[in-house]
N, C-alpha and C. Protein backbone atom coordinates (compact mmCIF):
# COMPACT_ATOMS: atom_id res chain seq x y z
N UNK A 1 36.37 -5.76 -30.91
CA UNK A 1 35.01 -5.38 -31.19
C UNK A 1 35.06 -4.09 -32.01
N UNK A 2 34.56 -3.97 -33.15
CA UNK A 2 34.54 -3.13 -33.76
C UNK A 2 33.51 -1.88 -33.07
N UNK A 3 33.50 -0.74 -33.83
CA UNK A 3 33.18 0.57 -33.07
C UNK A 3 31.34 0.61 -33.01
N UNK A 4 31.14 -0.24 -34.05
CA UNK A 4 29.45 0.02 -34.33
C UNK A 4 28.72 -0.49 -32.66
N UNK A 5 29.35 -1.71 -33.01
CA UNK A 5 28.90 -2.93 -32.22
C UNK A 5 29.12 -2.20 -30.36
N UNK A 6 30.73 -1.57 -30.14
CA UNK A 6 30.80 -1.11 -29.07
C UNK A 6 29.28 -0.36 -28.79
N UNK A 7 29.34 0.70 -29.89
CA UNK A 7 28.35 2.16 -29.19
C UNK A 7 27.07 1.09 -29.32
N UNK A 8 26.66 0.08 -29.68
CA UNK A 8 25.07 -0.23 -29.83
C UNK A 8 25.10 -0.99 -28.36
N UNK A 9 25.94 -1.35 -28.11
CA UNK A 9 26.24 -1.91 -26.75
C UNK A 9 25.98 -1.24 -25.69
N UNK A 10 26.85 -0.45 -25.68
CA UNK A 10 26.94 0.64 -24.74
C UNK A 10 26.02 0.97 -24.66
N UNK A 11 25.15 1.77 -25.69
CA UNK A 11 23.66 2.09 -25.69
C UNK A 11 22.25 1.46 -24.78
N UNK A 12 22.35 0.05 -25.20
CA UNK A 12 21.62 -1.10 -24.86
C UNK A 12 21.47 -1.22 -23.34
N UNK A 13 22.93 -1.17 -22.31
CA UNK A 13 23.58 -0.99 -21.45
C UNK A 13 23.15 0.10 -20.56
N UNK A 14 22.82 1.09 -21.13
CA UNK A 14 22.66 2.73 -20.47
C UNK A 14 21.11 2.55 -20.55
N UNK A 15 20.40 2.16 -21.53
CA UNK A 15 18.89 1.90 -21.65
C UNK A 15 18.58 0.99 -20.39
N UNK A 16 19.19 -0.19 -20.16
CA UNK A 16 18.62 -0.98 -18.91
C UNK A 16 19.10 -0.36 -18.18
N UNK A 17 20.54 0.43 -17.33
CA UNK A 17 20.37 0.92 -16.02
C UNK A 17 19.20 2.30 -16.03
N UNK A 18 18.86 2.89 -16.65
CA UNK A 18 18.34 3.26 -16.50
C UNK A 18 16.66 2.90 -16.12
N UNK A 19 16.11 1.81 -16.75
CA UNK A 19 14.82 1.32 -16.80
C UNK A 19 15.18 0.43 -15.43
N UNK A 20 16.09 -0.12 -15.04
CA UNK A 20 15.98 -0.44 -13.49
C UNK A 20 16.60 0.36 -12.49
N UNK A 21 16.90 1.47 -12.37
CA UNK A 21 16.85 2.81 -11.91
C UNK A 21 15.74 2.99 -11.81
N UNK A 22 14.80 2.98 -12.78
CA UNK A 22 12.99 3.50 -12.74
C UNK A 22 12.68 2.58 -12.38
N UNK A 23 12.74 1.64 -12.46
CA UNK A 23 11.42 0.52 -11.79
C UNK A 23 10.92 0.67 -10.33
N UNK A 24 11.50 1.19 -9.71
CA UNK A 24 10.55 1.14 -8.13
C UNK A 24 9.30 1.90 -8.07
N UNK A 25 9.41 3.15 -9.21
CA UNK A 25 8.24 4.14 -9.39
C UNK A 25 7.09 3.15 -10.39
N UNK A 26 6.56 2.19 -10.06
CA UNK A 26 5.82 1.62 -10.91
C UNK A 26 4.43 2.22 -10.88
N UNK A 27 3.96 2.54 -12.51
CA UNK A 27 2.96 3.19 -12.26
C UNK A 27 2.05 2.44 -11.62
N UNK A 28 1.46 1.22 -11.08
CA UNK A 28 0.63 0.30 -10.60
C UNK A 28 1.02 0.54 -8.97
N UNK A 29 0.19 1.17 -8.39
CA UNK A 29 0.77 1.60 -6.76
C UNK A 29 0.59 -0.10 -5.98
N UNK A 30 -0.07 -0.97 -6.73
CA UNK A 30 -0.40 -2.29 -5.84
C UNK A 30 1.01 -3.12 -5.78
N UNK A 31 1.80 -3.20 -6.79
CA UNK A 31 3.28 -3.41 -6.72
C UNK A 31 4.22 -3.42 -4.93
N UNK A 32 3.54 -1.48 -4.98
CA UNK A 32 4.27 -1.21 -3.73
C UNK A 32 4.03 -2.39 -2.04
N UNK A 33 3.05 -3.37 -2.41
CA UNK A 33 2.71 -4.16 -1.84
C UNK A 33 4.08 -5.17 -1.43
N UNK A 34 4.77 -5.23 -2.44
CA UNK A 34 6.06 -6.17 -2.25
C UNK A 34 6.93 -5.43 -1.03
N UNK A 35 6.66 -4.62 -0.47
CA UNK A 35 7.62 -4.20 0.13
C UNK A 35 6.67 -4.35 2.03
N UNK A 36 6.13 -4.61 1.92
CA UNK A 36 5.32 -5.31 3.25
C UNK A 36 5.85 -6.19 3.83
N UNK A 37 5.85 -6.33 5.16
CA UNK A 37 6.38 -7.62 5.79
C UNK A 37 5.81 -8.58 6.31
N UNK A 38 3.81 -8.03 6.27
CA UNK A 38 2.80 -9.08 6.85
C UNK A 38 1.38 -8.68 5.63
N UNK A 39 1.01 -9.28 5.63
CA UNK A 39 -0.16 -9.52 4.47
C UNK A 39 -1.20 -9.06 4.98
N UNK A 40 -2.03 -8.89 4.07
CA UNK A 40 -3.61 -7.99 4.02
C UNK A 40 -3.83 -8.63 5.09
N UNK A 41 -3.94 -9.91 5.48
CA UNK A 41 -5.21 -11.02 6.19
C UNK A 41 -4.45 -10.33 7.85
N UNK A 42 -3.36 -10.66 7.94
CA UNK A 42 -2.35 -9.84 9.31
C UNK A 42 -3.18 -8.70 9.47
N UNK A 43 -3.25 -7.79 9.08
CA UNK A 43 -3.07 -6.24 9.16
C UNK A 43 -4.75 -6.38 9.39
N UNK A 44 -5.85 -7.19 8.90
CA UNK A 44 -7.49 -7.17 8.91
C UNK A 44 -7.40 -7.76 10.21
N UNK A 45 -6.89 -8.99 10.79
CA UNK A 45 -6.88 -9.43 12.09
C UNK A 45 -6.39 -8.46 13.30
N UNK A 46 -5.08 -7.76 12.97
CA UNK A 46 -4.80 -7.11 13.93
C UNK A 46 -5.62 -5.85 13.83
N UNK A 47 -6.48 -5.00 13.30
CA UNK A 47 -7.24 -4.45 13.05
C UNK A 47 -8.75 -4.20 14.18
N UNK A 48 -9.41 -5.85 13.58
CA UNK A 48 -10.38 -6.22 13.96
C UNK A 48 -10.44 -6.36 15.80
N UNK A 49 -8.63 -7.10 16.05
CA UNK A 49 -8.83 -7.37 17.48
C UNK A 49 -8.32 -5.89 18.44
N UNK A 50 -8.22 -4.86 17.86
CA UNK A 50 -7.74 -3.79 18.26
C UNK A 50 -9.49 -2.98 18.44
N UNK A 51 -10.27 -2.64 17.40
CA UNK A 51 -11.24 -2.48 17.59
C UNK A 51 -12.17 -3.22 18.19
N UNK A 52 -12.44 -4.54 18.08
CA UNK A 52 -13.48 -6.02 18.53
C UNK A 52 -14.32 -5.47 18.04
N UNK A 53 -14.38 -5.64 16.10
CA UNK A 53 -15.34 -5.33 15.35
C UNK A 53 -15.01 -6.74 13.85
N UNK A 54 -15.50 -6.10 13.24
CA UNK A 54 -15.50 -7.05 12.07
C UNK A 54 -14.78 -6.15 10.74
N UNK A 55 -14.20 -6.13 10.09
CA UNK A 55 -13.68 -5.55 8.92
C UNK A 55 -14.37 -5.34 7.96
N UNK A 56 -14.60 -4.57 7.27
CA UNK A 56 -15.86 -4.25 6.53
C UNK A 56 -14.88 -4.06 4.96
N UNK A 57 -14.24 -3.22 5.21
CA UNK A 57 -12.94 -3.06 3.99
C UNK A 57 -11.60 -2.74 4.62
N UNK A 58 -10.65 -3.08 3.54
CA UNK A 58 -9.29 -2.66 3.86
C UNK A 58 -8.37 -3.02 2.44
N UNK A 59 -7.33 -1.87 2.69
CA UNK A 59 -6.52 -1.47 1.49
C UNK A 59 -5.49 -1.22 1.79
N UNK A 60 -4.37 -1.29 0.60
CA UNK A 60 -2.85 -0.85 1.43
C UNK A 60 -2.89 0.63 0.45
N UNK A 61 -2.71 1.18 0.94
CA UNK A 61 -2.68 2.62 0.48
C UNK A 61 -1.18 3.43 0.97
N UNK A 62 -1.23 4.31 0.32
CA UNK A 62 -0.22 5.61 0.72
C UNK A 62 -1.28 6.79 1.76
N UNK A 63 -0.42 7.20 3.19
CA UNK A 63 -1.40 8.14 4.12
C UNK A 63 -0.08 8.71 4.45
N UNK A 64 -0.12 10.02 4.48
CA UNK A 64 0.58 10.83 4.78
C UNK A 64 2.19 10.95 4.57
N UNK A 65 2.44 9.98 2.98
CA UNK A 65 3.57 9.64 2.69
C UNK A 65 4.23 8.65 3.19
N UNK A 66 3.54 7.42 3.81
CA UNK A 66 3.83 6.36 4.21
C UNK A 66 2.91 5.19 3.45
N UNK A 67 3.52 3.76 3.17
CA UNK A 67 2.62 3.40 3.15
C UNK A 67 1.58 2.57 4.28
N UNK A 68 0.32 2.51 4.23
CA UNK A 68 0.29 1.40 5.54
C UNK A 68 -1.13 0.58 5.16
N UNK A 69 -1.74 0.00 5.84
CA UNK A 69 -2.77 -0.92 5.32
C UNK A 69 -3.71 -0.14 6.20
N UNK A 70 -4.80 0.03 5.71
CA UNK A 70 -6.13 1.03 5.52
C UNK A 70 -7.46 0.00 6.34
N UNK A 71 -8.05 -0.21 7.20
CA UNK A 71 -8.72 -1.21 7.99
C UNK A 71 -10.30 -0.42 8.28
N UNK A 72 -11.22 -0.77 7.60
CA UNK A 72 -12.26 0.00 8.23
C UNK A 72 -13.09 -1.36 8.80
N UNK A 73 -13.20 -1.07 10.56
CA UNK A 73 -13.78 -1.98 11.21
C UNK A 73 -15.16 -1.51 11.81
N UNK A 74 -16.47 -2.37 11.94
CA UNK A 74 -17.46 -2.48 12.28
C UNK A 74 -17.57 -2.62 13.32
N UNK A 75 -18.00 -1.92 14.38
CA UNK A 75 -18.49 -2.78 16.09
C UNK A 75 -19.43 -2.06 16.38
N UNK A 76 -20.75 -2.82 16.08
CA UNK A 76 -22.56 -2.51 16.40
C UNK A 76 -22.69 -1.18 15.61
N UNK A 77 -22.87 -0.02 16.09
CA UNK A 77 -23.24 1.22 14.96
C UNK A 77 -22.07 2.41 14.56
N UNK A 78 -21.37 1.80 14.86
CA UNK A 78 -20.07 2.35 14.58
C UNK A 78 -18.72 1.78 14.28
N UNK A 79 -17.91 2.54 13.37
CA UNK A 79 -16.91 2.96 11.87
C UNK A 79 -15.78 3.13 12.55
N UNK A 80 -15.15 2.11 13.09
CA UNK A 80 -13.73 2.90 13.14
C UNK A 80 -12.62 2.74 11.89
N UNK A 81 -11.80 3.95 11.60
CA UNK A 81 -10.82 3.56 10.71
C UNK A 81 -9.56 3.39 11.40
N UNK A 82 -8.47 2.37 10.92
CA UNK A 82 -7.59 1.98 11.81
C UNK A 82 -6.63 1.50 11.16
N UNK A 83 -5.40 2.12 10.83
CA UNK A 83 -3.86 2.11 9.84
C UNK A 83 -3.29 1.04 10.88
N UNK A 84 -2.83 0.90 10.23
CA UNK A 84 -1.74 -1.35 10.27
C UNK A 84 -0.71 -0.74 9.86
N UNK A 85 0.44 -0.49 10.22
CA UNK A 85 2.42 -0.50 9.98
C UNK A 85 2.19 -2.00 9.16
N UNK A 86 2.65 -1.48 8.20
CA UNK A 86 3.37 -2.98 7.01
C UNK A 86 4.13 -3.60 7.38
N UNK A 87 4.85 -3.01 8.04
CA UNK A 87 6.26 -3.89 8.90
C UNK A 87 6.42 -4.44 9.65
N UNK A 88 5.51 -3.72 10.82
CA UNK A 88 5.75 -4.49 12.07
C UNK A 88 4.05 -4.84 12.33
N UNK A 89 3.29 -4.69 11.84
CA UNK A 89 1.70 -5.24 12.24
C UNK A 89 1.15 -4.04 13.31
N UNK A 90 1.51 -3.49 13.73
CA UNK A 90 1.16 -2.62 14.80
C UNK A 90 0.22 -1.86 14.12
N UNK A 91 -0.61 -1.31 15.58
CA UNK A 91 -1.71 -0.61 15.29
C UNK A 91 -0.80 0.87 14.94
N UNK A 92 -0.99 1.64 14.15
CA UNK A 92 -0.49 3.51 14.10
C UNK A 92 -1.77 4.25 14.61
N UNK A 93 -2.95 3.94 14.14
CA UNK A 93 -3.81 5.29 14.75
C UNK A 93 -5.27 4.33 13.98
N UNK A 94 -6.34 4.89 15.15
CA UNK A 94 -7.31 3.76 15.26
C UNK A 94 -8.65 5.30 15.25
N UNK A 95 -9.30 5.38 14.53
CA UNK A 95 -10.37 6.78 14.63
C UNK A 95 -11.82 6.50 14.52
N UNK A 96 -12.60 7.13 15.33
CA UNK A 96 -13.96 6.96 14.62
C UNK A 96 -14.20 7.64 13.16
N UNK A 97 -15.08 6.83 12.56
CA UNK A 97 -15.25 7.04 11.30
C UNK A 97 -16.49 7.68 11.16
N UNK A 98 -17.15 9.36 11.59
CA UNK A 98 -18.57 9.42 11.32
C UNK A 98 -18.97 9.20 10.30
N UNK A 99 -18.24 10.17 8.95
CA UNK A 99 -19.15 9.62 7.50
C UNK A 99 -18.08 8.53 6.97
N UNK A 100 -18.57 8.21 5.73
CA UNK A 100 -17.36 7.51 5.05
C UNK A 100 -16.75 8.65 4.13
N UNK A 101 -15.29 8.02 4.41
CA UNK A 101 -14.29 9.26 3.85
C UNK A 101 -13.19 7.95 3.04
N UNK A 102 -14.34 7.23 2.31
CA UNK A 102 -13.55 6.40 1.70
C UNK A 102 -12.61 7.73 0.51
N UNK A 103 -11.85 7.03 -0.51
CA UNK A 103 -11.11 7.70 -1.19
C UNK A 103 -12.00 8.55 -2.85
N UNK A 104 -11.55 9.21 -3.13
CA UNK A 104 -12.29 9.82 -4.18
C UNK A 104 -12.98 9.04 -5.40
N UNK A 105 -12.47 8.05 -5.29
CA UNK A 105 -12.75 6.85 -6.53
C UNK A 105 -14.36 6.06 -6.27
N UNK A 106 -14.64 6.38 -5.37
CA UNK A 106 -16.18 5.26 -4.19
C UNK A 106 -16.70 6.19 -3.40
N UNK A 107 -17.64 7.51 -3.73
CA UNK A 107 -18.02 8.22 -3.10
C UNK A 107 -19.32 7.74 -2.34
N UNK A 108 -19.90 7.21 -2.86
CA UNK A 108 -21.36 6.24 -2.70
C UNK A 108 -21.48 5.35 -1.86
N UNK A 109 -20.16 4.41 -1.14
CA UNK A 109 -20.46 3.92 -0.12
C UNK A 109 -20.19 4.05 1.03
C-alpha cells in the first residue's frame, strides 16, 4: 500500500473511533431511552397502582443525574409526582405535587 492511501486510511479510521467514542452523548436526550429495561406504559402502570390514581403525564427525563421515568398521577384533587427506576420498575420517590413544577419548557400547565 502505498503511503497516500496508508495516511487517508488511517485518517478515515481515527475519524470513526472517534465519532463512536461520541455517540452515547447524543444530542437528542430521547435516545437515552434505549438504555431502559421496561417501557413508558410499565413505569405509567406501576405509577398509577402505587398512587391509585390515573396518569395525567409522564416522561423519561434526567433527575438528579439519573435517569428515571417522570409519572404525574391524579387521585380526586390531588398531584402526586412519582419517579419509576428504568431498570427495575420500582417506585424511587412518590410526592405530593401542590403546584405544577412541570419543567421550564410548559409553564402554563
Amino acid at each position: 500500500m502505498n503511503r497516500k492511501t496508508y495516511l487517508a486510511t488511517l485518517a478515515i479510521l481515527s475519524v470513526a473511533a472517534v465519532n463512536s467514542y461520541a455517540a452515547p452523548s447524543s444530542p437528542n436526550d430521547a435516545m437515552s431511552i434505549m438504555r431502559a429495561k421496561i417501557g413508558l406504559t410499565q413505569a405509567v402502570t406501576a405509577a398509577e397502582e402505587h398512587a391509585g390514581g390515573k396518569a395525567a403525564r409522564a416522561e423519561f427525563e434526567r433527575h438528579n443525574g439519573q435517569w428515571v421515568f417522570d409519572v404525574e398521577v391524579v387521585k380526586g384533587n390531588q398531584v402526586m409526582d412519582v419517579k419509576v427506576d428504568p431498570t427495575t420498575g420500582k417506585i424511587l420517590s412518590a410526592a405530593t405535587d401542590k403546584a405544577d413544577r412541570d419543567d421550564e419548557h410548559d409553564r402554563e400547565d
